[in-house]
Protein backbone atom coordinates (compact mmCIF):
# COMPACT_ATOMS: atom_id res chain seq x y z
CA UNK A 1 -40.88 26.17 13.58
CA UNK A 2 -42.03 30.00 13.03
CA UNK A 3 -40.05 32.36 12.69
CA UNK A 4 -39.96 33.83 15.96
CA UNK A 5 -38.87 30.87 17.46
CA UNK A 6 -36.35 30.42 15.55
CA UNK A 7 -34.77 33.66 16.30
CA UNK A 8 -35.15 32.59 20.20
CA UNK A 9 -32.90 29.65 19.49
CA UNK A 10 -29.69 31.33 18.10
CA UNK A 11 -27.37 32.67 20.37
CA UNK A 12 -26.19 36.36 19.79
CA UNK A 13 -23.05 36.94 17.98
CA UNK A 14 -20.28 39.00 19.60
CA UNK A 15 -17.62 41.19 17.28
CA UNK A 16 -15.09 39.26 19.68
CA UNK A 17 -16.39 35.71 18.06
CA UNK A 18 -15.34 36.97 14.55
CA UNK A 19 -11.71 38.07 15.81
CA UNK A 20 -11.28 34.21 17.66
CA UNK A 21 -12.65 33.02 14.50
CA UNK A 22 -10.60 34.87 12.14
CA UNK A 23 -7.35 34.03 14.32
CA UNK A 24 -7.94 30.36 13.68
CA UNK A 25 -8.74 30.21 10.39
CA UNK A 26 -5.17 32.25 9.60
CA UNK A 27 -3.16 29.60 12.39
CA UNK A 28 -5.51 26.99 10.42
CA UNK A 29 -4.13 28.11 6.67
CA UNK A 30 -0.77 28.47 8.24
CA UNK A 31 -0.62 24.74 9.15
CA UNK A 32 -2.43 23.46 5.72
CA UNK A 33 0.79 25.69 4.06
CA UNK A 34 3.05 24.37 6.11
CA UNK A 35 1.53 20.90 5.26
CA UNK A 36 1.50 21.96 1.85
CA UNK A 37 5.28 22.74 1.52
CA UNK A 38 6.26 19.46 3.85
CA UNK A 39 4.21 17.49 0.63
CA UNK A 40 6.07 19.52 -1.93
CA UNK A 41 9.23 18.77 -0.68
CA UNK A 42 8.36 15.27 0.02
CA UNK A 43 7.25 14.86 -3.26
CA UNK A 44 10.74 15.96 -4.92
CA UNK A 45 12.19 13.56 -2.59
CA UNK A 46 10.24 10.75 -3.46
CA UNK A 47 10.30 12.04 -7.17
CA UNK A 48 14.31 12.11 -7.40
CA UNK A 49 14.52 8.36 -5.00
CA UNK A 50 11.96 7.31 -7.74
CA UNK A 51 14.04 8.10 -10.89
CA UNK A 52 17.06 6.59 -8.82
CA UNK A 53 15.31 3.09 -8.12
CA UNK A 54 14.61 3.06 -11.91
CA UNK A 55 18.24 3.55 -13.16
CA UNK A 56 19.13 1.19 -10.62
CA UNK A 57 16.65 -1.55 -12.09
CA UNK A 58 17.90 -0.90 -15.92
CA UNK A 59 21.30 -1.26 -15.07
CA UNK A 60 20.36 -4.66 -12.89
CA UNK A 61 18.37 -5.71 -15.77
CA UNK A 62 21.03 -4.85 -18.19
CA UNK A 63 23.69 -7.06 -16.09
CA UNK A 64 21.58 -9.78 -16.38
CA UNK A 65 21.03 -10.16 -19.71
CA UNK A 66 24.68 -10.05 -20.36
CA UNK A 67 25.17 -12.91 -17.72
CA UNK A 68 22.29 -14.95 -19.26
CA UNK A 69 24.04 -14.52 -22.77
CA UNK A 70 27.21 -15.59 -21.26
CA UNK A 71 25.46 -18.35 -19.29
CA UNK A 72 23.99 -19.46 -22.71
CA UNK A 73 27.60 -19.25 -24.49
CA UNK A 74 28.93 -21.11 -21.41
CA UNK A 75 26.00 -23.79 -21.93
CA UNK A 76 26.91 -24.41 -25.22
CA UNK A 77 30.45 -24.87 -24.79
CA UNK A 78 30.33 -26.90 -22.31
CA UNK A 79 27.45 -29.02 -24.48
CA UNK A 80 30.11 -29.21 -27.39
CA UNK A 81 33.09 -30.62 -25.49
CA UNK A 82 30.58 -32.98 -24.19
CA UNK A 83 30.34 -34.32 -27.53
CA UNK A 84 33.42 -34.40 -28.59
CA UNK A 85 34.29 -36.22 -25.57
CA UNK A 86 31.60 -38.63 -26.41
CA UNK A 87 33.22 -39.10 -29.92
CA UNK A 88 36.33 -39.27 -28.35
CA UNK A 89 35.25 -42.29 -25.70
CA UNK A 90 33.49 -44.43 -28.92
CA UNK A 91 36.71 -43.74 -31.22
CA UNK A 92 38.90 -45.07 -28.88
């Protein structure tokens, strides 16, 4: 393609195709900051439910290890009157 055809091809420019232009790439960055701040927000939202779930999870975990140490001191309790009431059948 020479160069004279290729000036054939493009379409003139008019001022008024800059303006349109320029008016949608402001509406365009108005919606990406708008976007941006929805994210931002959403973020610190997520951020602070985040943290939350976490607290929640050591405490849960925290509760069960003291029920699984009682369990256990349960367990063996119950495991030692067992035997004594074992002794206690063969005595008598």
């Amino acid at each position: 393609m020479d160069n004279e055809n290729l000036n054939e091809s493009i379409a003139p420019v008019e001022f008024g195709d800059f303006d349109r232009r320029s008016e949608t790439a402001i509406t365009d960055l108005a919606l990406l900051a708008d976007r941006v701040e929805r994210l931002v927000q959403l973020y610190g939202q997520l951020s602070e439910e985040n943290r939350e779930l976490r607290e929640q999870t050591s405490a849960l975990q925290a509760e069960r290890d003291a029920l699984n140490e009682k369990n256990e001191q349960f367990r063996a309790r119950i495991d030692a009157m067992v035997v004594r009431l074992r002794d206690l059948e063969q005595n008598s």
